[in-house]
Protein backbone atom coordinates (compact mmCIF):
# COMPACT_ATOMS: atom_id res chain seq x y z
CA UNK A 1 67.50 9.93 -36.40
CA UNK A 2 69.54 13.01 -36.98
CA UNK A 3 66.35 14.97 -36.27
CA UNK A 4 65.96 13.76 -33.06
CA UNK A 5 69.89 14.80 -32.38
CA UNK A 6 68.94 17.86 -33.66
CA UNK A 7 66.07 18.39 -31.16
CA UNK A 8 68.09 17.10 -28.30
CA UNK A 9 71.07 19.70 -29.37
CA UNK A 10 68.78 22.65 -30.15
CA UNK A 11 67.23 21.86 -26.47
CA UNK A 12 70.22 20.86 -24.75
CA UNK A 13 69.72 23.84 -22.40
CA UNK A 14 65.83 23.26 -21.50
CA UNK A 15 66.35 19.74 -20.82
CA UNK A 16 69.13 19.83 -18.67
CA UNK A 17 66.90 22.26 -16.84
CA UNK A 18 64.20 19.59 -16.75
CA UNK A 19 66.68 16.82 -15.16
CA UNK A 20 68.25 18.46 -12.59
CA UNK A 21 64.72 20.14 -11.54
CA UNK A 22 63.11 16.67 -11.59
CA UNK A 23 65.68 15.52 -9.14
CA UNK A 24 65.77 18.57 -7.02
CA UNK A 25 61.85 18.11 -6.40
CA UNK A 26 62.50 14.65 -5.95
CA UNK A 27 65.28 15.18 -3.54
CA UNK A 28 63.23 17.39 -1.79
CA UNK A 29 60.09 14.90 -1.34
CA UNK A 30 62.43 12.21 0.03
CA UNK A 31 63.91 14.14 2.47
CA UNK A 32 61.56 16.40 3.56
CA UNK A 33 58.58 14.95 5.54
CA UNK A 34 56.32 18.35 5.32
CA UNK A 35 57.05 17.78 1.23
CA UNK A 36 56.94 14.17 1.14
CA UNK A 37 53.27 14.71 3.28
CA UNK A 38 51.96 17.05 0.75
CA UNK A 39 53.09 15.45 -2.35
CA UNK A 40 51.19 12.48 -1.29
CA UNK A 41 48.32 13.99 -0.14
CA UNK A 42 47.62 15.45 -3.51
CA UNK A 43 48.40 12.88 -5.49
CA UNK A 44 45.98 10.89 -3.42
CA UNK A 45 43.10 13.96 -4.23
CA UNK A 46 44.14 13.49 -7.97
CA UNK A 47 43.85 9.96 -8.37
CA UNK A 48 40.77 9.63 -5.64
CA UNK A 49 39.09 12.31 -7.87
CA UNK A 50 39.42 10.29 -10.75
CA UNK A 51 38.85 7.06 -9.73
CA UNK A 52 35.41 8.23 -7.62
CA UNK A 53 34.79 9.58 -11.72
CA UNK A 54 34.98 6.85 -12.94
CA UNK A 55 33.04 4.39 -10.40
CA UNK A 56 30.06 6.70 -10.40
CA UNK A 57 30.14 6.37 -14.53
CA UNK A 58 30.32 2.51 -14.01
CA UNK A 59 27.91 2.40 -11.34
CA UNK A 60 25.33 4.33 -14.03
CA UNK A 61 26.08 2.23 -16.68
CA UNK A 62 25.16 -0.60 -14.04
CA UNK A 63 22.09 0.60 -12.53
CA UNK A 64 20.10 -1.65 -15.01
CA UNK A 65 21.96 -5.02 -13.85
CA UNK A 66 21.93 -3.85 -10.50
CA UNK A 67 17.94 -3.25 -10.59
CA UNK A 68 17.58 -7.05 -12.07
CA UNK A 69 19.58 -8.59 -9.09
CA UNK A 70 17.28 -6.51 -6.58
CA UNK A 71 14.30 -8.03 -8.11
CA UNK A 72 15.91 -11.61 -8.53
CA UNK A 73 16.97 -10.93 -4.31
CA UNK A 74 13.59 -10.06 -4.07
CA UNK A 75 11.57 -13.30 -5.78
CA UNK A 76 13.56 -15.28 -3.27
CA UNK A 77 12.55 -13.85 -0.24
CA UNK A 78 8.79 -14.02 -1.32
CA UNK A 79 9.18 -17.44 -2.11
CA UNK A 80 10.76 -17.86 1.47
CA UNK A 81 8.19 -16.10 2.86
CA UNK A 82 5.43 -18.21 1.23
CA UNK A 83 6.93 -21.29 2.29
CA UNK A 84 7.17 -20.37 6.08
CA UNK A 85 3.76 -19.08 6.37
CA UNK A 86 2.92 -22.39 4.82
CA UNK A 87 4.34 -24.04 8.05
CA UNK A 88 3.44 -21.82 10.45
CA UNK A 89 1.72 -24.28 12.37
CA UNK A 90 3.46 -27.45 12.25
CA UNK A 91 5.32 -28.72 15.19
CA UNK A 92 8.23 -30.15 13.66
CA UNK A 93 9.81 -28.09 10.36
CA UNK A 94 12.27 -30.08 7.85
CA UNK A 95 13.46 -27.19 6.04
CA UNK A 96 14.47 -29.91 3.17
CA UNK A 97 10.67 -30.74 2.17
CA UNK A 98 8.93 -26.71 2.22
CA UNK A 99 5.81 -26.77 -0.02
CA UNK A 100 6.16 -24.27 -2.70
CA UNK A 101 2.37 -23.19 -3.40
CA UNK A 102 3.11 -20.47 -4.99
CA UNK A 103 6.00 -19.11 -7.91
CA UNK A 104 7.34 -15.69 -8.63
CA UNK A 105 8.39 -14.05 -12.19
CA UNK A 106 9.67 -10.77 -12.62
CA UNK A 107 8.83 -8.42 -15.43
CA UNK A 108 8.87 -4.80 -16.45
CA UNK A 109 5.94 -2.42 -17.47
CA UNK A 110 6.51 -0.86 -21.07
CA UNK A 111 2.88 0.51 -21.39
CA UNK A 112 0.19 1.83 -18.71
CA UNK A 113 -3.25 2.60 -19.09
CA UNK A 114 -4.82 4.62 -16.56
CA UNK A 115 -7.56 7.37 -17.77
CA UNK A 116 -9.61 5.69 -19.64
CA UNK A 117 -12.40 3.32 -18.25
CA UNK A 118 -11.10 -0.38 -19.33
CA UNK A 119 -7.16 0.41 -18.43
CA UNK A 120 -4.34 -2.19 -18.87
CA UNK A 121 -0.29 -3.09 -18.84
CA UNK A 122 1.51 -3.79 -21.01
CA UNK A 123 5.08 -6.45 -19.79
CA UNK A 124 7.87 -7.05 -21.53
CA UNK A 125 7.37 -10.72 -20.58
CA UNK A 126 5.17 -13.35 -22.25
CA UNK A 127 4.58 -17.00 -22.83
CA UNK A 128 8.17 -17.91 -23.45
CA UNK A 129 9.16 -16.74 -19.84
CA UNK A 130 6.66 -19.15 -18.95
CA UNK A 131 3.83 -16.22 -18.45
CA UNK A 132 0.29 -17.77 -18.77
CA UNK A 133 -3.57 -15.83 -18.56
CA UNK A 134 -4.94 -15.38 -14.75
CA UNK A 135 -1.27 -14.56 -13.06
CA UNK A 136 -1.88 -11.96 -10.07
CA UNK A 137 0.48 -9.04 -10.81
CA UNK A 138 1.87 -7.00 -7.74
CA UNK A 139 4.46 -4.23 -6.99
CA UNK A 140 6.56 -3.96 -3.93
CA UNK A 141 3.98 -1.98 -2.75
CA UNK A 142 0.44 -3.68 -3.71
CA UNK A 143 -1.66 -5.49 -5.98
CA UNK A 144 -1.74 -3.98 -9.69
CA UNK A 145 -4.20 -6.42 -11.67
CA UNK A 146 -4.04 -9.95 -13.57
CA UNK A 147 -2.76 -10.71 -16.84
CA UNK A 148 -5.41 -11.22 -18.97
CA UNK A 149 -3.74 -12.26 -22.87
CA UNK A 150 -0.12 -13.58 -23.25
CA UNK A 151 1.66 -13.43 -26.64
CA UNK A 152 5.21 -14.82 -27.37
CA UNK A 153 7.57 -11.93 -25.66
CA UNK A 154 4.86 -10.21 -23.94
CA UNK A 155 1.52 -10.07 -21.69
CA UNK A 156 -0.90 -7.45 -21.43
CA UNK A 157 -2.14 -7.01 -17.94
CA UNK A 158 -6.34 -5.93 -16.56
CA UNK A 159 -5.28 -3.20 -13.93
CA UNK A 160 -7.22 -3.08 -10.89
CA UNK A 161 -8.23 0.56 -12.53
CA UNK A 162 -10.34 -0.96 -14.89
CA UNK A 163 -14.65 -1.35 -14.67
CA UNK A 164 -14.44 -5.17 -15.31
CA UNK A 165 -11.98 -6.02 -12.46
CA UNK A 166 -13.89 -7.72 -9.25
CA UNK A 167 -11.17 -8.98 -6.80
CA UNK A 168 -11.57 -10.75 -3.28
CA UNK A 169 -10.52 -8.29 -0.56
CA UNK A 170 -10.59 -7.61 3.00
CA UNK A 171 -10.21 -5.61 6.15
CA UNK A 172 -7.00 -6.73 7.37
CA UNK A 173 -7.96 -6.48 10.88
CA UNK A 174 -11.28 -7.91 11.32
CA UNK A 175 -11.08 -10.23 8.20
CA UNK A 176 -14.76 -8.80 6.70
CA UNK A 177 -14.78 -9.91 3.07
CA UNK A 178 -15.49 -7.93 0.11
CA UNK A 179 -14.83 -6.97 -3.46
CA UNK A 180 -12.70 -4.41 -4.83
CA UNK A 181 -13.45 -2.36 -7.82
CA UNK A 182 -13.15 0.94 -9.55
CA UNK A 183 -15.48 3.58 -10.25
CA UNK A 184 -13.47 5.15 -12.65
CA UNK A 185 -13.22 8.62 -10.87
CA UNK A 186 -10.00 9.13 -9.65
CA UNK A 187 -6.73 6.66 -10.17
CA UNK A 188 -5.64 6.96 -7.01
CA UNK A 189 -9.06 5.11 -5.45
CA UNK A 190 -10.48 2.45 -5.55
CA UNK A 191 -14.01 1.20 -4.01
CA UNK A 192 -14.51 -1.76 -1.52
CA UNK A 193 -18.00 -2.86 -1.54
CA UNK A 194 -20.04 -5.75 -0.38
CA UNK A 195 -18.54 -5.07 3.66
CA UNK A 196 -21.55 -5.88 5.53
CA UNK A 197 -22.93 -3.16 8.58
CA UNK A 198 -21.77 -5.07 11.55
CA UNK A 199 -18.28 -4.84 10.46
CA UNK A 200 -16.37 -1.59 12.43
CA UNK A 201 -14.43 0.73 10.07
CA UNK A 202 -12.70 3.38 10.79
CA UNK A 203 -10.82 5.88 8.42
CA UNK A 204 -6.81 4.69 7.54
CA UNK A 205 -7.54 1.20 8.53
CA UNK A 206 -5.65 -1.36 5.70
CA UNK A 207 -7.31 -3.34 3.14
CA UNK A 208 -5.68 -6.69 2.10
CA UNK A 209 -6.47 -9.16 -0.34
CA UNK A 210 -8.63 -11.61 1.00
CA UNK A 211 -7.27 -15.03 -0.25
CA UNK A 212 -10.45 -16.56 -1.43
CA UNK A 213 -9.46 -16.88 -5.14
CA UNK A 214 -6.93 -19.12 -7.29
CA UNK A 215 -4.70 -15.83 -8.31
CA UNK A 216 -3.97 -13.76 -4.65
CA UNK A 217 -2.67 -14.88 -2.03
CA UNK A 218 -3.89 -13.65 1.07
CA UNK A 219 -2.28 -10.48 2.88
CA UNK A 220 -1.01 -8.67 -0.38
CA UNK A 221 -1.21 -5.39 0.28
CA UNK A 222 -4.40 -2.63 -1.65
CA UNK A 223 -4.66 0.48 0.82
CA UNK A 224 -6.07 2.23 3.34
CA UNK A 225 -9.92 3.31 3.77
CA UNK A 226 -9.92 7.15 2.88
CA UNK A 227 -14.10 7.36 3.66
CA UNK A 228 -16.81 4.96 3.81
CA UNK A 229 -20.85 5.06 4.27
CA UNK A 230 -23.78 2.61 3.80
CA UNK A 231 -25.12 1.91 0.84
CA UNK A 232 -29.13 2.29 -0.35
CA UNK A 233 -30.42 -0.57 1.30
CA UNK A 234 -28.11 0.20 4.17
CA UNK A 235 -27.03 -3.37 4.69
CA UNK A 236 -23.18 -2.72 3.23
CA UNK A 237 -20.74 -0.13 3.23
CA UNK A 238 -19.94 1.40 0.35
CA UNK A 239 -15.91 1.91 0.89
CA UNK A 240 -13.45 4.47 -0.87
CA UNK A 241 -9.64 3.10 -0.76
CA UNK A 242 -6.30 5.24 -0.83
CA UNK A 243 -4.11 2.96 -3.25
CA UNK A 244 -0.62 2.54 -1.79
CA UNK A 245 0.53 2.02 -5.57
CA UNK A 246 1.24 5.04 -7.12
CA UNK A 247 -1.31 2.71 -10.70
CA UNK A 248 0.35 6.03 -12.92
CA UNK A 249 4.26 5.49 -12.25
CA UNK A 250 4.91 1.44 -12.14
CA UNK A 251 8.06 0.10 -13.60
CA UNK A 252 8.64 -3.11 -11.99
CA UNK A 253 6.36 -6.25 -11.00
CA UNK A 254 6.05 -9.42 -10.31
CA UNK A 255 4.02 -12.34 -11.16
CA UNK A 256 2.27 -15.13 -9.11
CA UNK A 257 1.34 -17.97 -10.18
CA UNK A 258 -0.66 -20.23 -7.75
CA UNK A 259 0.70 -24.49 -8.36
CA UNK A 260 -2.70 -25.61 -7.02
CA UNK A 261 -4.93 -23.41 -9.28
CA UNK A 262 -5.86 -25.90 -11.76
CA UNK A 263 -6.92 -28.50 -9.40
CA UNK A 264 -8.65 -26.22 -7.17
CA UNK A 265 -10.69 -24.80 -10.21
CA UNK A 266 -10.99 -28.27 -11.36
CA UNK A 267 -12.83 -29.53 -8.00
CA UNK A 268 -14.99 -26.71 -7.90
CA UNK A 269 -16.34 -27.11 -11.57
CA UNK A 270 -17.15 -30.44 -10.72
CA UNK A 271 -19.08 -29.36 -7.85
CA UNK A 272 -20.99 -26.85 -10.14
CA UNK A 273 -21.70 -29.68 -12.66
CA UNK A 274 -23.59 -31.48 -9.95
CA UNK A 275 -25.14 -28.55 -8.73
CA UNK A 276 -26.97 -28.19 -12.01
């Protein structure tokens, strides 16, 4: 205690200096509007500066939360989307009872193949998020492949970059069917074969998927024709793509999982049983 007095004595002189020039500045604020106006408009820069510091830390440290609701946002309007198309042609729509053919999952990439000739994903998903073998996988730009194992916590994935993928595609404006694969040349490309001569290409026209399978819908999006000629027997065109997925920077994908797979596969192996 008596140092304190001590500091208060030895000071006396300095801190009376202090008081009265804390309430001449303060006298001088309140009475002055050109003052008053400038004291306020830095103390607004001060504590604007520092706040706008500290939101854009928080918004960093929330980029990761953020990027799950986008996705989340994002599995809801495909879902909605599905659903309408469903009912595109019915007269009367009860938006209580929309059929729900297909359902979405989210996951993230944590490994990606793409120079070798057999390439494949690795998600950070797997059979306990309800992940299962022949799921399409997709970007928010285009197809990427279909999961092809499934382990506890994760799923590895067959890119479309790889020489055993063979999926159903098609010109999106004419509706000519064919398969997409990969010749193994250049990431960025892959081949559309099996489009028969009568069909009319023409350079930057889009490729969808074609629909006629259990794991794509129809109308995802692949790319757009880069070149094209006839094959040997000159009965098809042999068809070079421009991939709108960038297959050597993913991050995010989604999942789709077709509700009427089994029974469609189901119907059909019967129909091959008889058949034989």
């Amino acid at each position: 205690m008596q140092q304190i007095i001590y500091f208060f004595i030895r000071n006396k002189n300095f801190l009376l200096f202090a008081v009265l020039f804390t309430i001449s500045v303060a006298l001088t604020i309140q009475t002055h509007n050109y003052h008053n106006d400038k004291y306020i408009s830095s103390a607004n820069f001060i504590t604007g500066g520092i706040y706008t510091f500290r939101n854009n830390i928080t918004d960093y440290l929330n980029l990761g939360k953020e990027n799950q609701q986008l996705l989340n946002e994002n599995l809801m309007l495909r879902k909605k989307l599905d659903q309408f198309k469903e009912v595109v042609n019915v007269e009367k729509l009860d938006s209580t009872v929309l059929p729900n053919k297909f359902n979405y999952f989210t996951a993230r990439v944590i490994n990606n193949n793409y120079s070798k000739t057999k390439n494949q994903l690795t998600l950070d998903k797997g059979r306990s998020d309800s992940l299962k073998i022949d799921l399409g996988v997709i970007s928010s730009k285009g197809i990427v492949g279909i999961v092809s194992d499934v382990s506890k916590n994760y799923a590895t994935v067959q890119s479309i970059l790889n020489t055993k993928s063979r999926i159903n595609a098609k010109l999106k404006k004419s509706s000519h069917f064919g398969s997409l694969i990969w010749n193994t040349k250049d990431p960025n490309v892959a081949q559309l074969v099996d489009i028969p001569r009568l069909a009319q290409l023409e350079k930057g026209d889009t490729i969808i998927t074609g629909g006629r399978s259990t794991i794509f819908p129809e109308g995802i999006l692949i790319g757009t024709i880069k070149d094209f000629h006839l094959d040997n027997d000159d009965n098809y065109y042999y068809v070079n793509i421009d991939l709108f997925n960038d297959m050597t920077s993913l991050e995010h994908v989604y999942l789709i999982e077709n509700n009427e797979a089994a029974e469609i596969l189901e119907l059909e192996k019967g129909v091959e049983d008889v058949e034989q």
